[in-house]
Protein backbone atom coordinates (compact mmCIF):
# COMPACT_ATOMS: atom_id res chain seq x y z
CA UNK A 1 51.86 -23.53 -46.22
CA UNK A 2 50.84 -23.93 -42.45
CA UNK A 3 47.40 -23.24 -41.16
CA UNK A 4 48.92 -20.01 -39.29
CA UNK A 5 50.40 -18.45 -41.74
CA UNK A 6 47.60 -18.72 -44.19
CA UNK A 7 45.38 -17.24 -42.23
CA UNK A 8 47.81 -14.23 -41.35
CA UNK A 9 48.54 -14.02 -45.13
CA UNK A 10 44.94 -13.45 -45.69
CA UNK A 11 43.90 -11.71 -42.90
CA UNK A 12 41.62 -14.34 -41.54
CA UNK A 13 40.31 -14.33 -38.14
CA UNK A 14 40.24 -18.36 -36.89
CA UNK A 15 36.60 -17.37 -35.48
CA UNK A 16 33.91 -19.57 -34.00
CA UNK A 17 34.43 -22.62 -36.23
CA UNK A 18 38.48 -22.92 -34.60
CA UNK A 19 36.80 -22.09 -30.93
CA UNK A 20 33.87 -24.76 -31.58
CA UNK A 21 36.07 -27.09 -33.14
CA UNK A 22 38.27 -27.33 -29.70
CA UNK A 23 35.62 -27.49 -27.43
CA UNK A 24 33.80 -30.43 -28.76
CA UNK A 25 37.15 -31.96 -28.71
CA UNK A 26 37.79 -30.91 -25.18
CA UNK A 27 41.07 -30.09 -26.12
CA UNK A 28 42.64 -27.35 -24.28
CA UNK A 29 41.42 -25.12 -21.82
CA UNK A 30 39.87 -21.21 -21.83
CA UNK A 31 42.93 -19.74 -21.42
CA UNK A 32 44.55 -22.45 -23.85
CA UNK A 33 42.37 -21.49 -26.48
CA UNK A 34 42.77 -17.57 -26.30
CA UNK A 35 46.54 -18.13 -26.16
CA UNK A 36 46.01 -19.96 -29.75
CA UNK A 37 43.80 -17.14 -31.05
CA UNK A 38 45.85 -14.19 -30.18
CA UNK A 39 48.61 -16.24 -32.14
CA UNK A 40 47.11 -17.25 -34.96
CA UNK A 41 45.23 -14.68 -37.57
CA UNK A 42 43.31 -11.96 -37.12
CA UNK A 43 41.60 -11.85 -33.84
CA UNK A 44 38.09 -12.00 -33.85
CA UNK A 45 36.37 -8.72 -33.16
CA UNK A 46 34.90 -8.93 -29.23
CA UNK A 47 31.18 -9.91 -29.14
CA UNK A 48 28.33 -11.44 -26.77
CA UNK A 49 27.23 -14.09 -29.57
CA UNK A 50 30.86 -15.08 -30.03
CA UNK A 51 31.55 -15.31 -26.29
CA UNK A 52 35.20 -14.00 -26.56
CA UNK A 53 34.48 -10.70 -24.47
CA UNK A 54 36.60 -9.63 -22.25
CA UNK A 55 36.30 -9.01 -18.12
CA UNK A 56 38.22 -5.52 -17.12
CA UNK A 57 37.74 -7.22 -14.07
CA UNK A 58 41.29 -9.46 -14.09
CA UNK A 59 42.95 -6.44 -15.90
CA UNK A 60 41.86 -3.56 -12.68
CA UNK A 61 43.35 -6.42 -10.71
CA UNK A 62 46.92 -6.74 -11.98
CA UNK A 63 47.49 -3.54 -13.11
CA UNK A 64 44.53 -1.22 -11.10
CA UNK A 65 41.69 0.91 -12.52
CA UNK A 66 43.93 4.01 -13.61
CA UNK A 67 45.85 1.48 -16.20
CA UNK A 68 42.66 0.08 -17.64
CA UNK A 69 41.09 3.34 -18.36
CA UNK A 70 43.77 4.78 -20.31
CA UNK A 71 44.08 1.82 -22.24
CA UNK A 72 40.34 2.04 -22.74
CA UNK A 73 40.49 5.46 -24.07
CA UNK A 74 44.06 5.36 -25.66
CA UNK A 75 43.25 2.49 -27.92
CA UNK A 76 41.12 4.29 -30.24
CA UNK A 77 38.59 7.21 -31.09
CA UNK A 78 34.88 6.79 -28.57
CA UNK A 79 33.23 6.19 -31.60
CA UNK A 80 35.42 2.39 -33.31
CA UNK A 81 36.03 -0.64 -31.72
CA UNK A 82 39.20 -1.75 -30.65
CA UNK A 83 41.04 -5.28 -30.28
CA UNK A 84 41.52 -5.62 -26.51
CA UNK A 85 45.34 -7.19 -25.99
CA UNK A 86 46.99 -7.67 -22.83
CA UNK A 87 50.14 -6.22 -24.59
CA UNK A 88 48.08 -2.87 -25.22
CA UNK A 89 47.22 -3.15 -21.38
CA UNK A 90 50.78 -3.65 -20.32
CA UNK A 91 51.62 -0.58 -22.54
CA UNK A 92 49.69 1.68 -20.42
CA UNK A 93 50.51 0.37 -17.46
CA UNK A 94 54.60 0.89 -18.41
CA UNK A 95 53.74 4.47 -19.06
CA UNK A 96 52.09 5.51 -15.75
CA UNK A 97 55.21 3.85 -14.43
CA UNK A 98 57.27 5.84 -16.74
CA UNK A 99 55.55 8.40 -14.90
CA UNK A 100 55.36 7.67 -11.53
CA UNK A 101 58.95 6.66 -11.43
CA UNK A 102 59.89 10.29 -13.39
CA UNK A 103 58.13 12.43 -10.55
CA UNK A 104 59.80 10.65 -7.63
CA UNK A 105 62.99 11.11 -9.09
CA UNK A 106 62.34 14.80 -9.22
CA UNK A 107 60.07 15.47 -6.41
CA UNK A 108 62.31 16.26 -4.14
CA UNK A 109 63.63 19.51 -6.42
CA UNK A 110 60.36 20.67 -7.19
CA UNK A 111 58.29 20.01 -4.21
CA UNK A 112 58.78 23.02 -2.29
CA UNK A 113 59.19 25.34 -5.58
CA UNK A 114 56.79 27.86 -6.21
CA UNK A 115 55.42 28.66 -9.72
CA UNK A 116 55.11 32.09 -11.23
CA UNK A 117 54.99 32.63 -15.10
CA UNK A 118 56.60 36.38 -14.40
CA UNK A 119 59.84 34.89 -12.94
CA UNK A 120 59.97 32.36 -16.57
CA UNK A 121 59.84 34.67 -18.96
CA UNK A 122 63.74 35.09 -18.72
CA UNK A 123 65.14 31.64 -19.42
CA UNK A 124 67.40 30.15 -21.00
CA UNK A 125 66.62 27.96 -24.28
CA UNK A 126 66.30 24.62 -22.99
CA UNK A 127 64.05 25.25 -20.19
CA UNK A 128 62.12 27.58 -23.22
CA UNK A 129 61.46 24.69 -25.19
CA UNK A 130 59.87 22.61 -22.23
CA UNK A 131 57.70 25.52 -21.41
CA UNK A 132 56.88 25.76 -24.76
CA UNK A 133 55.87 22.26 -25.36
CA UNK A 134 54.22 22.04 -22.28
CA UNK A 135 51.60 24.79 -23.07
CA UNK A 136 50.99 23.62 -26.70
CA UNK A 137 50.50 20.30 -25.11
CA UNK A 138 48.01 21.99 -22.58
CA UNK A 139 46.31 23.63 -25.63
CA UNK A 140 46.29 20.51 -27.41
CA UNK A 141 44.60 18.54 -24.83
CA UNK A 142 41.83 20.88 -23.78
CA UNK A 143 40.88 21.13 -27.61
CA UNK A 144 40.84 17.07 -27.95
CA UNK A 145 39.38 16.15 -24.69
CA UNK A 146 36.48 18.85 -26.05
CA UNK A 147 36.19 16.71 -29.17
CA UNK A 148 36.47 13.82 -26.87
CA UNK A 149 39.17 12.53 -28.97
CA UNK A 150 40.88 10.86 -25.49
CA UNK A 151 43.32 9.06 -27.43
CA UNK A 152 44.50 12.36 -29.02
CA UNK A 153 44.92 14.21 -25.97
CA UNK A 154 46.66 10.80 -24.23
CA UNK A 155 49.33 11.02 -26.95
CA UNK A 156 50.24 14.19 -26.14
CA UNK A 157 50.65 13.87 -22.67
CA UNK A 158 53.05 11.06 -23.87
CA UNK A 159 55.00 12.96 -26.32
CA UNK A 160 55.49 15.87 -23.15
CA UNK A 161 57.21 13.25 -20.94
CA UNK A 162 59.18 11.96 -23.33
CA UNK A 163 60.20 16.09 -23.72
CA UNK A 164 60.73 15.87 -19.92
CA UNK A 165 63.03 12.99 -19.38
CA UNK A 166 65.32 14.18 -21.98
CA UNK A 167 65.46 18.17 -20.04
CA UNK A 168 68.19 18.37 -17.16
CA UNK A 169 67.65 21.25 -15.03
CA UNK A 170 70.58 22.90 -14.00
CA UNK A 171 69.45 26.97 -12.53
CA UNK A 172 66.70 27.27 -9.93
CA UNK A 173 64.57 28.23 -12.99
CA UNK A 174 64.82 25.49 -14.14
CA UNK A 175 62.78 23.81 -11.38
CA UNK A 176 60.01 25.98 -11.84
CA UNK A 177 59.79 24.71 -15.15
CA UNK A 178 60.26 21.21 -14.45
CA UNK A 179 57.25 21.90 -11.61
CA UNK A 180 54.82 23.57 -14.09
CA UNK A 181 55.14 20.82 -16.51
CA UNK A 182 54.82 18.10 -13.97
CA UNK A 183 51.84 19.75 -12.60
CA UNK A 184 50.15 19.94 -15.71
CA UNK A 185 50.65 16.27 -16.64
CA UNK A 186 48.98 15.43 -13.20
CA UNK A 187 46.08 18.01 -13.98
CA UNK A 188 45.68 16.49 -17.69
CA UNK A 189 45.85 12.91 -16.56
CA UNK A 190 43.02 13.57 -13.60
CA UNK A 191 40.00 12.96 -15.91
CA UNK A 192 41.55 9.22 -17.08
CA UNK A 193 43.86 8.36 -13.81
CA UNK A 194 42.33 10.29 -11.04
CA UNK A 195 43.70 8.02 -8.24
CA UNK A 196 47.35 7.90 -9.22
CA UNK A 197 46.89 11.92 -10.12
CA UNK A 198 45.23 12.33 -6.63
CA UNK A 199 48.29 10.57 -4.89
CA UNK A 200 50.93 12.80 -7.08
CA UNK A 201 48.97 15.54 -6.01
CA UNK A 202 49.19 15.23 -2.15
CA UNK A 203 53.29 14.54 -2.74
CA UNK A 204 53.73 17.87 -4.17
CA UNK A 205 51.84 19.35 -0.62
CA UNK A 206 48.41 19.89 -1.41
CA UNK A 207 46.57 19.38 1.26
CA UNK A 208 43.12 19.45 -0.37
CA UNK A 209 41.76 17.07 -3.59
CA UNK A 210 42.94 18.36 -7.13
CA UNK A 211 39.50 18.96 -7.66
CA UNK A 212 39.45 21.85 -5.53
CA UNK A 213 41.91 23.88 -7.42
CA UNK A 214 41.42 25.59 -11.23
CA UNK A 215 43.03 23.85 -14.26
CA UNK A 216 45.68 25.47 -15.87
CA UNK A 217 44.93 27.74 -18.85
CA UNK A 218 47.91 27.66 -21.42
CA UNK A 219 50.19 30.73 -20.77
CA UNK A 220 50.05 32.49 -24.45
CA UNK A 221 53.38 34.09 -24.23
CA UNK A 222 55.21 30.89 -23.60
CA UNK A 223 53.77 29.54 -27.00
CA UNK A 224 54.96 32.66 -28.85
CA UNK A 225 57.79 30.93 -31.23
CA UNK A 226 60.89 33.17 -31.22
CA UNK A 227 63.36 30.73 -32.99
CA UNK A 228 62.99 28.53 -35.81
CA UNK A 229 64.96 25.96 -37.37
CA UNK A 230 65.33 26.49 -41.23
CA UNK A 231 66.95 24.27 -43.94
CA UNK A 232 69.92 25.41 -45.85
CA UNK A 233 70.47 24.82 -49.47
CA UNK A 234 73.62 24.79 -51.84
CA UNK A 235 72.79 24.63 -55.70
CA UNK A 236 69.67 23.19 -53.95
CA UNK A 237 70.89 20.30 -52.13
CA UNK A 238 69.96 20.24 -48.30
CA UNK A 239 73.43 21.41 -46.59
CA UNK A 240 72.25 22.07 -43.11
CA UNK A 241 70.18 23.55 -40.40
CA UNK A 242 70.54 26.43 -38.81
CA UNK A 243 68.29 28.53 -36.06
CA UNK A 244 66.87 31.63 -36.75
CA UNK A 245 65.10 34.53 -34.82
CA UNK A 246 61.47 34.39 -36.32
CA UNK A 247 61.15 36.54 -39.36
CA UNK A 248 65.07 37.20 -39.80
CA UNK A 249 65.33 39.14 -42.99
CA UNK A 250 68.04 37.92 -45.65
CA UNK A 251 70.87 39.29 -44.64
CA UNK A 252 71.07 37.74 -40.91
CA UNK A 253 69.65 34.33 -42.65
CA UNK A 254 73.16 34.18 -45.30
CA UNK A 255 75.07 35.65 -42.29
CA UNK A 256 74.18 32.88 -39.80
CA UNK A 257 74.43 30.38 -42.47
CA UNK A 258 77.86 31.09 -43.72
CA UNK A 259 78.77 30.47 -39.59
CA UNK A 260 77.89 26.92 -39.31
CA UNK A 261 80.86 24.86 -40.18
CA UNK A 262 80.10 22.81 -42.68
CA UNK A 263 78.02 25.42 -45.23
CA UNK A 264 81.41 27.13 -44.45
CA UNK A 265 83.83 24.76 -46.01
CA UNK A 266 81.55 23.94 -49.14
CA UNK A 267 81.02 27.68 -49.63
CA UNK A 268 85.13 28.43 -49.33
CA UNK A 269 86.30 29.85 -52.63
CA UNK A 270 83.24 29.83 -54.09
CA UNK A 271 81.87 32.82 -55.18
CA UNK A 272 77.65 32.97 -54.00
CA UNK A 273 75.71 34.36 -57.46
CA UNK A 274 72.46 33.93 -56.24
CA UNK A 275 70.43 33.78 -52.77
CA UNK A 276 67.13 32.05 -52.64
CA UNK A 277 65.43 33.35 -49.52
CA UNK A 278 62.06 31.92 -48.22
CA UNK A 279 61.78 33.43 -44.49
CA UNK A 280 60.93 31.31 -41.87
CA UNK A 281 60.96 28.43 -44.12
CA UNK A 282 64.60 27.95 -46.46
CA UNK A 283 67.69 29.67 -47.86
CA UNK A 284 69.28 28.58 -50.79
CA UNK A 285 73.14 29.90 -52.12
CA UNK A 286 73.48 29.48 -55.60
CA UNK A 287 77.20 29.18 -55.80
């Protein structure tokens, strides 16, 4: 078995002997010798005695302050230590490009559109669903970043984007939408990224510092759930999935069931002896 593998086998770290080792040999330089520990076991955990901390320094440098802080605070909970990778560094940076390129591919639709929760309470269900997640991801945040659990809330601002790029705006509505969300992203990412967020900010024409202005409070009647998704069930075999309004009693639940195609052909000239009716949560035909 190679030295490499053992040591990933086993979980080894290659530590200060493999380090000392090289550099009594002169073999190899700083950079040489990382490259070789990043490869080979378990890396080391970072310490002053071991000399293998790390400088932000080169990091704030290639990729600017805003990448290494989210890194910093995306990596783990404020309370455990965390393996410092360039990889994990790259990863942040690729997001707040993910984002940067996302708004300027949008800003000119939402730039001059003005917000008002009255006007959204009338849309239609895709648009919904981004509202939605935005303000449970708004809720989310301001509960984590209160537990300072900064990787928490980071996720979620990750997991809205994602919600984001996949939405394609097609009334006016739409836009408001589309600006809400991206406003809230740029409010929720000021604490870790405040000068990309401060940048965003004056493209979407404010003329003073985000700082100036209140943070959003999540809008409760956009997180009032008024469809859900339920299971269906034949002889209790998972069929299908169909939407429901919330709290649909039994008889809309077998009704919209028997309309989706496929619970429709195994149903056909069966006769239904039994319904098995959870609400919100499963309907089972007995047939």
């Amino acid at each position: 078995m190679k030295v490499a593998d053992f040591l990933k086998e086993n979980n080894l770290s290659i530590g200060d002997n493999f380090r000392l080792l090289l550099e009594k040999l002169n073999i190899g330089s700083e950079e040489y010798i990382k490259r070789i520990e990043s490869r080979l076991g378990e890396p080391a955990k970072m310490s002053k005695s071991k000399g293998n901390t790390v400088d932000p320094e080169e990091a704030i440098r290639k990729y600017g302050a805003d990448t290494v802080r989210l890194y910093i605070l995306f990596s783990a909970p404020v309370e455990k230590d965390f393996e410092w990778t360039d990889e994990g560094v790259q990863g942040a940076y690729r997001f707040l490009r993910r984002f940067w390129n996302f708004f300027h591919q949008h800003m000119d639709n939402i730039k001059n559109v003005s917000v008002s929760r009255e006007e959204m309470r009338d849309l239609r269900e895709d648009a919904k669903h981004v509202r939605q997640k935005t303000h449970e991801t708004l809720k989310k945040y301001l509960r984590s970043m209160q537990d300072l659990s900064f990787n928490t809330s980071i996720a979620s601002i990750m997991e809205l984007l994602n919600t984001l790029q996949e939405f394609q705006p097609k009334e006016s509505k739409d836009y408001q939408v589309l600006r809400e969300a991206t406003e809230t992203i740029v409010f929720m990412l000021y604490p870790i990224t405040p000068h990309l967020c401060e940048e965003l900010w004056s493209k979407l024409g404010y003329t003073e510092s985000i700082v100036f202005y209140t943070f959003p409070k999540p809008d409760e009647e956009a997180l009032k759930v008024e469809q859900i998704e339920i299971p269906v069930q034949i002889n209790g075999k998972h069929r299908a999935t169909v939407k429901l309004p919330v709290d649909a009693d039994e008889d809309l639940a077998k009704e919209t069931a028997l309309k989706n195609e496929r619970i429709r052909q195994l149903v056909n000239g069966k006769e239904i002896k039994k319904i098995i009716y959870v609400k919100n949560r499963l309907l089972n035909l007995v047939v």
